[in-house]
Protein backbone atom coordinates (compact mmCIF):
# COMPACT_ATOMS: atom_id res chain seq x y z
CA UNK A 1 119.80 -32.25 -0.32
CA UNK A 2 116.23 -33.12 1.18
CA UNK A 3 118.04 -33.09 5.23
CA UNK A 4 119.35 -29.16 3.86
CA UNK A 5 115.69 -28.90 2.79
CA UNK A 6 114.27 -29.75 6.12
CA UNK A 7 116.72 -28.04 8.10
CA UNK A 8 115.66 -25.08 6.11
CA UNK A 9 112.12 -25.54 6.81
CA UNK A 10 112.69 -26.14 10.74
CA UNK A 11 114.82 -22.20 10.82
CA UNK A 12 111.94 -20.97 9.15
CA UNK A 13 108.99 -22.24 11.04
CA UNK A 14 111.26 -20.96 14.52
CA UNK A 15 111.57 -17.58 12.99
CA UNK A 16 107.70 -17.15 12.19
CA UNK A 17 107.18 -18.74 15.57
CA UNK A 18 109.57 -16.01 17.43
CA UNK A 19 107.48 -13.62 15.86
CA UNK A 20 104.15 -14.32 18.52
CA UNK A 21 103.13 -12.01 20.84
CA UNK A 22 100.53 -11.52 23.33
CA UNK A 23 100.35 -7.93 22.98
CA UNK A 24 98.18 -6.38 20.21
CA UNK A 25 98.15 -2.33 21.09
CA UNK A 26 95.41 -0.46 20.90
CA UNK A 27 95.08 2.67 18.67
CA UNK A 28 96.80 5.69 21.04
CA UNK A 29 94.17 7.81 22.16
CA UNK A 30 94.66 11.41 20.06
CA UNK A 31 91.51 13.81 21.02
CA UNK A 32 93.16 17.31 20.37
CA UNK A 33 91.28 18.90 23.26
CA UNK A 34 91.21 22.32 22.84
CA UNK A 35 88.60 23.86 25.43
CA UNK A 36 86.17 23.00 28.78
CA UNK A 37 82.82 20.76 28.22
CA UNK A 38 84.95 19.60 24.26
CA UNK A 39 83.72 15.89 23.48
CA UNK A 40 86.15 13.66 21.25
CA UNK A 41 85.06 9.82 20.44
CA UNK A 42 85.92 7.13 17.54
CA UNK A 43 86.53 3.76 16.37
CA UNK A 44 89.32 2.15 14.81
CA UNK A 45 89.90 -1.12 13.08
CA UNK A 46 92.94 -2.48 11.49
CA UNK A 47 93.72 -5.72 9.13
CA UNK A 48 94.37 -8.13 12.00
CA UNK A 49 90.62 -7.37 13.15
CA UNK A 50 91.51 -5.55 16.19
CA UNK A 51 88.42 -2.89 17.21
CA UNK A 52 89.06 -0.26 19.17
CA UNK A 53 86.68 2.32 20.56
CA UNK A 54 87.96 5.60 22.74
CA UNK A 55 86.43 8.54 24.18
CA UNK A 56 88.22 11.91 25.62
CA UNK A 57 86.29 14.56 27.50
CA UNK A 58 87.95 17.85 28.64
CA UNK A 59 87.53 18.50 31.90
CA UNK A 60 88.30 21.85 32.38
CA UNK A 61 90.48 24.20 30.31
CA UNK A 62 93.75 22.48 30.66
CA UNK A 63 92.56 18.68 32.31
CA UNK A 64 91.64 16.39 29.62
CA UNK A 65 90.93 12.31 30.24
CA UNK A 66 91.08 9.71 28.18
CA UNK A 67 89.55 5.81 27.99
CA UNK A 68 89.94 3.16 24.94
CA UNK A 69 88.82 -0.66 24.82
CA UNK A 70 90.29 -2.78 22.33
CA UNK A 71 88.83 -6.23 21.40
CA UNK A 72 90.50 -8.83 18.99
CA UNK A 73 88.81 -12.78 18.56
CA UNK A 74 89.41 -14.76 15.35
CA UNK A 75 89.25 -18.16 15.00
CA UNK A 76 91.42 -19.15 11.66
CA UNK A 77 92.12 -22.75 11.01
CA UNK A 78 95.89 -22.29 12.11
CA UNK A 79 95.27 -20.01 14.83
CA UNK A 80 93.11 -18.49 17.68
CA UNK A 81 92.96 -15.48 19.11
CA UNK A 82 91.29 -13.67 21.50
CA UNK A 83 92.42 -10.53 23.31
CA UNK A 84 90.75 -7.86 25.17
CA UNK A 85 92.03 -4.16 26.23
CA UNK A 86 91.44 -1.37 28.09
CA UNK A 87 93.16 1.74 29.05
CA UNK A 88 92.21 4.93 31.49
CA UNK A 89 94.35 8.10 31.62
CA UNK A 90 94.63 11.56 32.65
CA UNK A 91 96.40 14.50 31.29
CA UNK A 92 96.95 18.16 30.16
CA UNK A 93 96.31 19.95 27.03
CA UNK A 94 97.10 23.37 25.75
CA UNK A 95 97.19 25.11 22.42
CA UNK A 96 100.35 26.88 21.01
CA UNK A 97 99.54 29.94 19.26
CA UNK A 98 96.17 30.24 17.26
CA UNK A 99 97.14 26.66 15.85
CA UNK A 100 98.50 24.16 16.94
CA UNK A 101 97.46 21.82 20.21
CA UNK A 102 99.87 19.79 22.20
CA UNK A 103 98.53 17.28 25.14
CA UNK A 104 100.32 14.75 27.23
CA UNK A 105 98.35 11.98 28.74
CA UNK A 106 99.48 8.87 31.61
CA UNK A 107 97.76 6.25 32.39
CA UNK A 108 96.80 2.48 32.93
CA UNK A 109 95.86 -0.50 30.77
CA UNK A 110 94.91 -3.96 31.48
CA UNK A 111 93.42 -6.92 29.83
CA UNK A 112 94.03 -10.65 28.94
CA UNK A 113 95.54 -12.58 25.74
CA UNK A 114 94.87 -16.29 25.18
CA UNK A 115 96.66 -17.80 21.92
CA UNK A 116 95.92 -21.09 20.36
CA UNK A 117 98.40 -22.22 17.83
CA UNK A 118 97.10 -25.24 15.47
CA UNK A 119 98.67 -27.17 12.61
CA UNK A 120 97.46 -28.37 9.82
CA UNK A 121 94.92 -30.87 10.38
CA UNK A 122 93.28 -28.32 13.23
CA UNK A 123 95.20 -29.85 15.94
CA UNK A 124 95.71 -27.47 19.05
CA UNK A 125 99.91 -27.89 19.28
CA UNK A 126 100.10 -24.91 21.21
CA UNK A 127 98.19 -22.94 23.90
CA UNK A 128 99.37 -19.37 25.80
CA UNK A 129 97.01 -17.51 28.54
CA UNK A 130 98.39 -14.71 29.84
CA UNK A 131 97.39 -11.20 32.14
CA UNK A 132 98.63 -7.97 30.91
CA UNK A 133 98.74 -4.78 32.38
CA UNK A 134 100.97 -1.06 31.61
CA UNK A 135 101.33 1.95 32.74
CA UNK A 136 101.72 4.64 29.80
CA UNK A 137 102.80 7.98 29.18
CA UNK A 138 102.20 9.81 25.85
CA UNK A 139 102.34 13.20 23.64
CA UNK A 140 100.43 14.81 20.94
CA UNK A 141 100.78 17.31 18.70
CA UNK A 142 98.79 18.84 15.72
CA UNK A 143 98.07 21.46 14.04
CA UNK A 144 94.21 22.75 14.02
CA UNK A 145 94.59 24.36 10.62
CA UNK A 146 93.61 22.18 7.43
CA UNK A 147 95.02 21.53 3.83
CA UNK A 148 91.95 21.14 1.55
CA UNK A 149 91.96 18.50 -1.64
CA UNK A 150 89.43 18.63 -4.56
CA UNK A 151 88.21 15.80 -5.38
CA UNK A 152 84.40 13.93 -6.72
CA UNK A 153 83.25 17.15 -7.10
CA UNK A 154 83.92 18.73 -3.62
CA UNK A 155 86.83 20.05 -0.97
CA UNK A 156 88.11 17.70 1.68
CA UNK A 157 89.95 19.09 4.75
CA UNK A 158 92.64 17.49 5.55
CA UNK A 159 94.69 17.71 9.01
CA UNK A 160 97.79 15.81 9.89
CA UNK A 161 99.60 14.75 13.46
CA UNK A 162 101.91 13.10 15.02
CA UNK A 163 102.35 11.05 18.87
CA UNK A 164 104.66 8.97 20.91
CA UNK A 165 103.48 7.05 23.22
CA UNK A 166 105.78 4.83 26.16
CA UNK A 167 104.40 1.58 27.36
CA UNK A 168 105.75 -0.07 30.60
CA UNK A 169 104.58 -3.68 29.64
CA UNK A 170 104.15 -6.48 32.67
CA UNK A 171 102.91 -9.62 31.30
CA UNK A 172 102.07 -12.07 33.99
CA UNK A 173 100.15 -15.11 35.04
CA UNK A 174 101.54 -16.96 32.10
CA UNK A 175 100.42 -20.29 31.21
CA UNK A 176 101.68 -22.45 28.58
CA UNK A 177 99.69 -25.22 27.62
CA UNK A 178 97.92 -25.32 31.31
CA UNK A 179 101.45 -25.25 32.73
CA UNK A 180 102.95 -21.52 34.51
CA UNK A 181 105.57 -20.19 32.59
CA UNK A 182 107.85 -17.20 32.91
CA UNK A 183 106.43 -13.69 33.22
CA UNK A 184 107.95 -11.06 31.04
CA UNK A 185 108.37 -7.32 31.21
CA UNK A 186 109.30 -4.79 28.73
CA UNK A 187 108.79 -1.14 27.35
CA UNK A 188 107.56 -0.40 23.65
CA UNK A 189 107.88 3.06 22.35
CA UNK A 190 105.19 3.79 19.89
CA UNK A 191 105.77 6.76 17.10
CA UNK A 192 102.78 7.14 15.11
CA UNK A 193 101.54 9.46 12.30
CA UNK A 194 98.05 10.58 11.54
CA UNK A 195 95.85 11.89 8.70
CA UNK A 196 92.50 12.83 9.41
CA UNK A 197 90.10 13.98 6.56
CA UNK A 198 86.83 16.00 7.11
CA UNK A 199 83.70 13.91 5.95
CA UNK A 200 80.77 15.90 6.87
CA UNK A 201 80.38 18.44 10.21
CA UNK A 202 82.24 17.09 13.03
CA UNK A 203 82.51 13.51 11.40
CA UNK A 204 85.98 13.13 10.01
CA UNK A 205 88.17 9.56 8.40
CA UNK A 206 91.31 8.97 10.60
CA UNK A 207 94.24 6.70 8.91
CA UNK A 208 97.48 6.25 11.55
CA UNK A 209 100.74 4.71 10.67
CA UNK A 210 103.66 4.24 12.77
CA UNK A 211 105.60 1.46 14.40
CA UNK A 212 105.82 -0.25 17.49
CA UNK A 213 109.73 -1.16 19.37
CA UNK A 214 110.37 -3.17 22.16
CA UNK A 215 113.59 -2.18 23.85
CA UNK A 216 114.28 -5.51 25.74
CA UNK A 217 114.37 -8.73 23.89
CA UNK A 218 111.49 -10.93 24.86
CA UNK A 219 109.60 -13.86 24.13
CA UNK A 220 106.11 -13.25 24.24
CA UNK A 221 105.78 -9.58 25.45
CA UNK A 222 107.25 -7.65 22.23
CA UNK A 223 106.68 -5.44 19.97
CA UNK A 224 105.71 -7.51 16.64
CA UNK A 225 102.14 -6.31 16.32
CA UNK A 226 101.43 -2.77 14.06
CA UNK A 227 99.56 -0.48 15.48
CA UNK A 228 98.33 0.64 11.60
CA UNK A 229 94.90 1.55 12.18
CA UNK A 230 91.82 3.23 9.94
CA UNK A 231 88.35 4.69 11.50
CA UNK A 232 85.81 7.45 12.05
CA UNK A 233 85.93 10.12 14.72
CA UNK A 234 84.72 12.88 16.03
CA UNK A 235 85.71 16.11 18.31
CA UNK A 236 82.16 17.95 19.85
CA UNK A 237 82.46 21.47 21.03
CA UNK A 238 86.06 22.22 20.69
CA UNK A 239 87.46 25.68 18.96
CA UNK A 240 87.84 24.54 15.28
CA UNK A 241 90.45 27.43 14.11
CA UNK A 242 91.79 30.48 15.87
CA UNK A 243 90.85 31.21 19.28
C-alpha cells in the first residue's frame, strides 16, 4: 500500500512539474485608436504578480503603434522567479460605422526568464535561464458605445471587447542548472475578452479574461501561464462616440 502511495506521489509531483514554463505573457496591447495625435496608456497586474505597463499613440489617421514591458520577480520559499518583457509593434486601425473600432497590430518581443525551483528545506534542486524572443500578430475589436450600470449612488459606463493575438515563440540560450539545454519553439494563440468600466473622465478599470494555447507540445516554452489580468487605463484625445 505505502510503494502505491509513493508511486502516486512521484506521478503527481511530474505532472505539477510538466506544468513550468518560462513564458509569462504580457497583457495584449488593446488601445482602440480611433483618430491622429489619440494617446492610450495603462497598467495591468494579475495574481501571479506580473506588472505590465503599455502605451499606444496614433500616428496618423489609420497608423497606430504600440509598446508594453512586463516585469515578474518573486522570491517564495519553493520557488524563484524573475522574468522581464518587452514588446514593440506597428499597425492599422479603422472604425466601422459610427461604432465600432477594429485594429491589427505586428510586432516584436524579447526578454529573459530565469527559474529557481527549491524544495522544502530551501534547497535550490533546480535552476532554468533562458532568452526569449516572438514575433506577433494581433486583432481588436470593440465597440465605442457603452452599457451604463447604477450602482453606490451613480452610473458606470461600461464597454466590452474582444482580441486574438498569435505568438511565434523562440526560446533559446537555455541553460539548465549552468549546463545548455535544448532550445524550444512554438506558437500560442491568445483569445481574450475585455470589460472596461468608466471611473472618472478618461480614467477607466480594465478586467481581461481569456486563455492562452500552445499548438506544439513543449517542455518549457508553453502555454501554462493565464494571461487574466486587472488595471487602470486611459485613451487621450480619441472620438468618444459617433464621428
Amino acid at each position: 500500500m505505502n510503494t502505491s502511495l509513493r508511486a502516486l506521489f512521484s506521478v503527481c509531483l511530474l505532472g505539477l512539474a510538466s506544468c513550468r514554463s518560462m513564458y509569462f505573457p504580457p497583457t495584449p496591447n488593446a488601445p482602440m485608436l480611433t483618430q491622429q495625435g489619440e494617446f492610450s496608456g495603462g497598467a495591468h497586474v494579475n495574481f501571479q504578480g506580473n506588472f505590465t505597463a503599455q502605451g499606444a499613440y496614433a500616428v496618423t489617421d489609420g497608423l497606430g503603434v504600440i509598446g508594453t514591458a512586463s516585469f515578474l520577480h518573486t522570491d517564495k520559499k519553493r520557488k524563484a522567479l524573475d522574468h522581464d518583457f518587452a514588446e514593440l509593434g506597428a499597425g492599422y486601425f479603422t472604425r466601422l460605422g459610427d461604432h465600432r473600432v477594429i485594429e491589427g497590430y505586428a510586432g516584436y518581443g524579447f526578454g529573459t526568464s530565469h527559474r529557481t525551483e527549491r524544495d522544502g528545506d530551501g534547497m535550490v534542486t533546480e535552476r532554468l535561464d533562458a532568452k526569449l524572443e516572438k514575433v506577433f500578430v494581433q486583432v481588436n475589436y470593440s465597440s465605442k458605445d457603452s452599457k451604463v450600470v447604477r450602482a453606490l449612488g451613480r452610473e458606470w459606463p461600461i464597454s466590452y471587447g474582444t482580441a486574438l493575438r498569435v505568438s511565434f515563440m523562440n526560446m533559446y540560450d537555455f541553460k539548465l542548472n549552468g549546463v545548455p539545454g535544448p532550445n524550444e519553439k512554438n506558437i500560442l494563440l491568445e483569445p481574450i475578452t475585455w470589460t472596461r468600466v468608466q471611473l472618472a473622465g478618461p480614467l477607466q478599470f480594465q478586467f481581461i479574461s481569456g486563455s492562452n494555447f500552445g499548438l506544439r507540445h513543449r517542455k518549457y516554452m508553453k502555454a501554462s501561464n493565464s494571461v487574466f489580468n486587472f488595471g487602470l487605463l486611459m485613451n487621450i484625445g480619441g472620438q468618444p462616440g459617433k464621428r
